[in-house]
N, C-alpha and C. Protein backbone atom coordinates (compact mmCIF):
# COMPACT_ATOMS: atom_id res chain seq x y z
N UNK A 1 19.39 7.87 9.70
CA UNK A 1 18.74 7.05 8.70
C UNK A 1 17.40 7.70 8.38
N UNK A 2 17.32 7.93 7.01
CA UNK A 2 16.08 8.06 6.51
C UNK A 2 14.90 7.23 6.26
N UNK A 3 13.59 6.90 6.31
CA UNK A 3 12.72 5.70 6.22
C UNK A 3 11.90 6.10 5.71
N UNK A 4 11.45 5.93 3.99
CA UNK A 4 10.85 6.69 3.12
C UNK A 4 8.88 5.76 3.72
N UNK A 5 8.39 6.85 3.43
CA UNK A 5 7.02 6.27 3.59
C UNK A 5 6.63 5.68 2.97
N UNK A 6 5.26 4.65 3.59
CA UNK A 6 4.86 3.42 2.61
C UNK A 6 3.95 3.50 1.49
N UNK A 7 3.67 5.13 1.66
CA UNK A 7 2.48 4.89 0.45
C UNK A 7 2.78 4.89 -0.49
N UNK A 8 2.06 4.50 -1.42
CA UNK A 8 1.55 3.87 -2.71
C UNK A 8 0.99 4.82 -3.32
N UNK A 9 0.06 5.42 -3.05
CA UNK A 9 -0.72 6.77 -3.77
C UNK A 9 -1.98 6.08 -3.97
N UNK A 10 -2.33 5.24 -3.28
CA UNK A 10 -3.72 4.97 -3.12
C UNK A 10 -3.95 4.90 -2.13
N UNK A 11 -4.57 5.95 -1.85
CA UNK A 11 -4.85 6.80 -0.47
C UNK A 11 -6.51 6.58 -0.27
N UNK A 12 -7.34 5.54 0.09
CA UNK A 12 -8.37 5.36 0.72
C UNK A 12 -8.23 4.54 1.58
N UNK A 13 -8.97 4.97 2.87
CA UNK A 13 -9.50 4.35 3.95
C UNK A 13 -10.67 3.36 3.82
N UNK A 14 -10.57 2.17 4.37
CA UNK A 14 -11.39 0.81 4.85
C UNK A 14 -11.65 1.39 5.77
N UNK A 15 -13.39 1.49 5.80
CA UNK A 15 -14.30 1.98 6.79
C UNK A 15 -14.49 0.51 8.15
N UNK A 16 -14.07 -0.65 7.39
CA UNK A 16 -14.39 -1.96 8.23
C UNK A 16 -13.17 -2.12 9.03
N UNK A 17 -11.85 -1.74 8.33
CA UNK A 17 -10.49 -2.23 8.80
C UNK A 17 -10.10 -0.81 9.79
N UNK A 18 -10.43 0.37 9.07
CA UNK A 18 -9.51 1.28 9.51
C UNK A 18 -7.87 1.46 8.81
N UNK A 19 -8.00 0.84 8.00
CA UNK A 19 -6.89 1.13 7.13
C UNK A 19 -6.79 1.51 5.97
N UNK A 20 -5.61 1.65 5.81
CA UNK A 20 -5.56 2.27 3.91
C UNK A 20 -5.41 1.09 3.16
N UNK A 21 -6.49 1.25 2.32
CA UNK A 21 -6.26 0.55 1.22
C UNK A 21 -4.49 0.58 0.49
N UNK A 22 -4.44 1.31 0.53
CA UNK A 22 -2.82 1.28 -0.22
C UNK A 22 -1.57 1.11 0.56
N UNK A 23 -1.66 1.36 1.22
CA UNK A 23 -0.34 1.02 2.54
C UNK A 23 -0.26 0.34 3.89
N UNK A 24 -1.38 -0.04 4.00
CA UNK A 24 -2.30 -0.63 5.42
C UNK A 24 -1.85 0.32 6.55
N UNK A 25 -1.77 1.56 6.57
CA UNK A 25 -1.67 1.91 7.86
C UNK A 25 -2.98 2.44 7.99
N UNK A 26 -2.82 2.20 9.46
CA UNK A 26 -4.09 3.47 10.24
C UNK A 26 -4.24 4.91 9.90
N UNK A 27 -5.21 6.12 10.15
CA UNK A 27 -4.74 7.22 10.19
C UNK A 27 -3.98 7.79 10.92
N UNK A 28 -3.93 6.78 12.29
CA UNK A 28 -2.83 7.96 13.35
C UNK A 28 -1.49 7.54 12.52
N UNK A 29 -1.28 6.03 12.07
CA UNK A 29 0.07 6.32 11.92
C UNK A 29 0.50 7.06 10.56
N UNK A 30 -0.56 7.03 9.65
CA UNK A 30 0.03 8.25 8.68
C UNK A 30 -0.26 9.77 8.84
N UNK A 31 -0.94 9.93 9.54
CA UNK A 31 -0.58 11.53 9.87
C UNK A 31 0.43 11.43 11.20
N UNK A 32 1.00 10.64 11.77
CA UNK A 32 2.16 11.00 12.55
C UNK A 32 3.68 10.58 11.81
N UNK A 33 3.67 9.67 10.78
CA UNK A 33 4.58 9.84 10.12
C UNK A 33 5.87 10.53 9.98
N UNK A 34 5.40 11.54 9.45
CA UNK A 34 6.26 12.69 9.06
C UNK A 34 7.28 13.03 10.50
N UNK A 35 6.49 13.14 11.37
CA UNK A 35 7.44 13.77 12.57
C UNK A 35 7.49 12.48 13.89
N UNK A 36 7.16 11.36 13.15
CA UNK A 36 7.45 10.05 14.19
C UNK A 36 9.27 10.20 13.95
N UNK A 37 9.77 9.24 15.69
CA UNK A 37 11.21 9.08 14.49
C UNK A 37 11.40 7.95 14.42
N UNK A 38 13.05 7.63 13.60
CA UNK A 38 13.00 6.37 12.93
C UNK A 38 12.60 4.80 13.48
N UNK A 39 12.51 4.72 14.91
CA UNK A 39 12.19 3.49 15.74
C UNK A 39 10.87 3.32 15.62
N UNK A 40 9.57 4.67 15.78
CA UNK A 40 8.53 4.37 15.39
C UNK A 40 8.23 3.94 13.97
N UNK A 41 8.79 4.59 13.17
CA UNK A 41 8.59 4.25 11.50
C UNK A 41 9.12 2.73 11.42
N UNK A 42 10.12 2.34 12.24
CA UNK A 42 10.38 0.79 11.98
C UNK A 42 9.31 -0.15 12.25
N UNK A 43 8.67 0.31 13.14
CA UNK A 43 7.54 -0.34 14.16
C UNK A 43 6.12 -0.95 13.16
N UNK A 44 6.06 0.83 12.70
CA UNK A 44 4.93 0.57 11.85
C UNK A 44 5.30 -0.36 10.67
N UNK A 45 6.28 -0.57 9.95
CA UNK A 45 7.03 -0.73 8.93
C UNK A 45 6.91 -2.33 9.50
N UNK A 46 6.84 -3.16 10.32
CA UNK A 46 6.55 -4.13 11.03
C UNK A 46 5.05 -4.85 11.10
N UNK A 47 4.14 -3.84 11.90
CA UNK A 47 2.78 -3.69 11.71
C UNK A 47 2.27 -3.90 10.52
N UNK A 48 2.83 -3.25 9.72
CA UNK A 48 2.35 -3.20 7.66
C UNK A 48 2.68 -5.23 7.65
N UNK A 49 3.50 -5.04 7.27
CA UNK A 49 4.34 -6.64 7.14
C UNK A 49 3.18 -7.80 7.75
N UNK A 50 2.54 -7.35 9.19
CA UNK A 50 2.29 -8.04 9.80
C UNK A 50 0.48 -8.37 9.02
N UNK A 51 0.32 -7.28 8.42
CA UNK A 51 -1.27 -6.91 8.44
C UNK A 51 -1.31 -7.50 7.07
N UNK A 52 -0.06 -7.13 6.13
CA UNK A 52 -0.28 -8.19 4.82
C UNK A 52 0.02 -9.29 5.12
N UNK A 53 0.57 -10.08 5.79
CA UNK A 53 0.43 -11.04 5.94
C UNK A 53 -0.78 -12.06 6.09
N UNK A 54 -1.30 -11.54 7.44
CA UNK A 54 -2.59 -11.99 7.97
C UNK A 54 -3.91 -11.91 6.89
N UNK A 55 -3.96 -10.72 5.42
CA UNK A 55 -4.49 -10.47 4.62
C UNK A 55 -4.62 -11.37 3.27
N UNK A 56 -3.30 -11.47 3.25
CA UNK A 56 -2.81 -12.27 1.93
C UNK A 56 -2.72 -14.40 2.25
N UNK A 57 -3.39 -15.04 1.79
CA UNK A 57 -3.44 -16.86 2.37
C UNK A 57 -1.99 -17.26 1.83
N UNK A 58 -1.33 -17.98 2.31
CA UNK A 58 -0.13 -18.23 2.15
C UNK A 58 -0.20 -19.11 0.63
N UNK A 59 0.75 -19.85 0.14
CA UNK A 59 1.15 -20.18 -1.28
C UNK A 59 1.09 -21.54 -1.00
N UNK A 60 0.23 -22.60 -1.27
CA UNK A 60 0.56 -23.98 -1.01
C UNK A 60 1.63 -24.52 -1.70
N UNK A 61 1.19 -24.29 -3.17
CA UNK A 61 1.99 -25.01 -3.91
C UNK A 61 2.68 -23.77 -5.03
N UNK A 62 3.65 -22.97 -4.79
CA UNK A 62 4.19 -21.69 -5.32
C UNK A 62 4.57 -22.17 -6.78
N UNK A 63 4.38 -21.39 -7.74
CA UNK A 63 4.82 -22.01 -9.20
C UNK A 63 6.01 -21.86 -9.37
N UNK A 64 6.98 -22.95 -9.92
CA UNK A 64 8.29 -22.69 -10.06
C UNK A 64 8.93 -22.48 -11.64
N UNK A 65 7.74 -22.41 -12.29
CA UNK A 65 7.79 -21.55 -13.75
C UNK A 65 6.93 -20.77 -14.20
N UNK A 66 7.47 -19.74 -14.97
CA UNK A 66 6.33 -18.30 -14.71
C UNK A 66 5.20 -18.78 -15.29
N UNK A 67 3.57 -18.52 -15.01
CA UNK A 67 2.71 -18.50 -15.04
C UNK A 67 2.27 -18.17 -16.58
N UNK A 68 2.71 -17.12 -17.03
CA UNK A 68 2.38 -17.00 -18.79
C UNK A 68 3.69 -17.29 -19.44
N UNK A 69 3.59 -17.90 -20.46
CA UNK A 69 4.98 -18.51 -21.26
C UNK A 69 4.60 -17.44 -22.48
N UNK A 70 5.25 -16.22 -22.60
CA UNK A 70 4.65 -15.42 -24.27
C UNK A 70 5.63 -16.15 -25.17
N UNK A 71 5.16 -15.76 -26.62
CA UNK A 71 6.59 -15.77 -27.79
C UNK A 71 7.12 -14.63 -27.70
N UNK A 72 7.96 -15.11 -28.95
CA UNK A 72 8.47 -13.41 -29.26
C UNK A 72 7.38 -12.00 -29.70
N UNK A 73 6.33 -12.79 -30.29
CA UNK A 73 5.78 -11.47 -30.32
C UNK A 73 5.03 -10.86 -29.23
N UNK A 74 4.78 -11.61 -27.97
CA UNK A 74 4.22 -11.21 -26.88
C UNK A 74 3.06 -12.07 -27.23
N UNK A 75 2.64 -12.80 -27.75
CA UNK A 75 0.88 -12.93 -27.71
C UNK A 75 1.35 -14.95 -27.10
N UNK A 76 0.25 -15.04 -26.81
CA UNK A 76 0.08 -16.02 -25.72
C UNK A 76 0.30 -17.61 -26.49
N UNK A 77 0.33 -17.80 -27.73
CA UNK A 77 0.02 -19.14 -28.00
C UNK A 77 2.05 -19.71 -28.80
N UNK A 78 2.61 -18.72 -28.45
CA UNK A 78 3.77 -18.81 -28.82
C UNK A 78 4.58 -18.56 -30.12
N UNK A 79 3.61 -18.17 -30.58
CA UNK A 79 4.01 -17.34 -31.98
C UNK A 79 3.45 -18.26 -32.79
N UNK A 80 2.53 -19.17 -32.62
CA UNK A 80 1.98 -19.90 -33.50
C UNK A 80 0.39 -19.67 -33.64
N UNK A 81 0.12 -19.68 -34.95
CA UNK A 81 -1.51 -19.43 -35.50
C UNK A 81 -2.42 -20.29 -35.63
């Protein structure tokens, strides 16, 4: 099994966290990456999951209809002037 890496291509480090802004890993685990094998990559792949979680406040009340309603022409008031 192959386990494609998590980045994103926004590749900066959080000087406070120690993580990447774009993929939340550490540096050890993205420079060991490449030659970790697939049980470690699951691990981290776990860790990530775990770190957005703890990052992101959960959804009290989740919307159960999408948030912008467009018209057909895309603009916001529904095709009306």
């Amino acid at each position: 099994m192959s386990i494609p890496s998590p980045c994103i291509d926004v590749c900066r480090m959080d000087a406070q966290s120690g993580l990447c802004e774009g993929c939340l890993r550490t540096v050890d685990e993205i420079a060991g990456w490449a030659a970790a094998p697939d049980a470690q990559k699951l691990l981290i792949l776990a860790a990530i999951a775990q770190r957005r979680a703890s990052l992101l406040p959960p959804l009290q009340n989740p919307p159960s209809a999408p948030l912008c309603q467009r018209g057909e022409r895309g603009d916001l008031n529904g095709g009306e002037s």
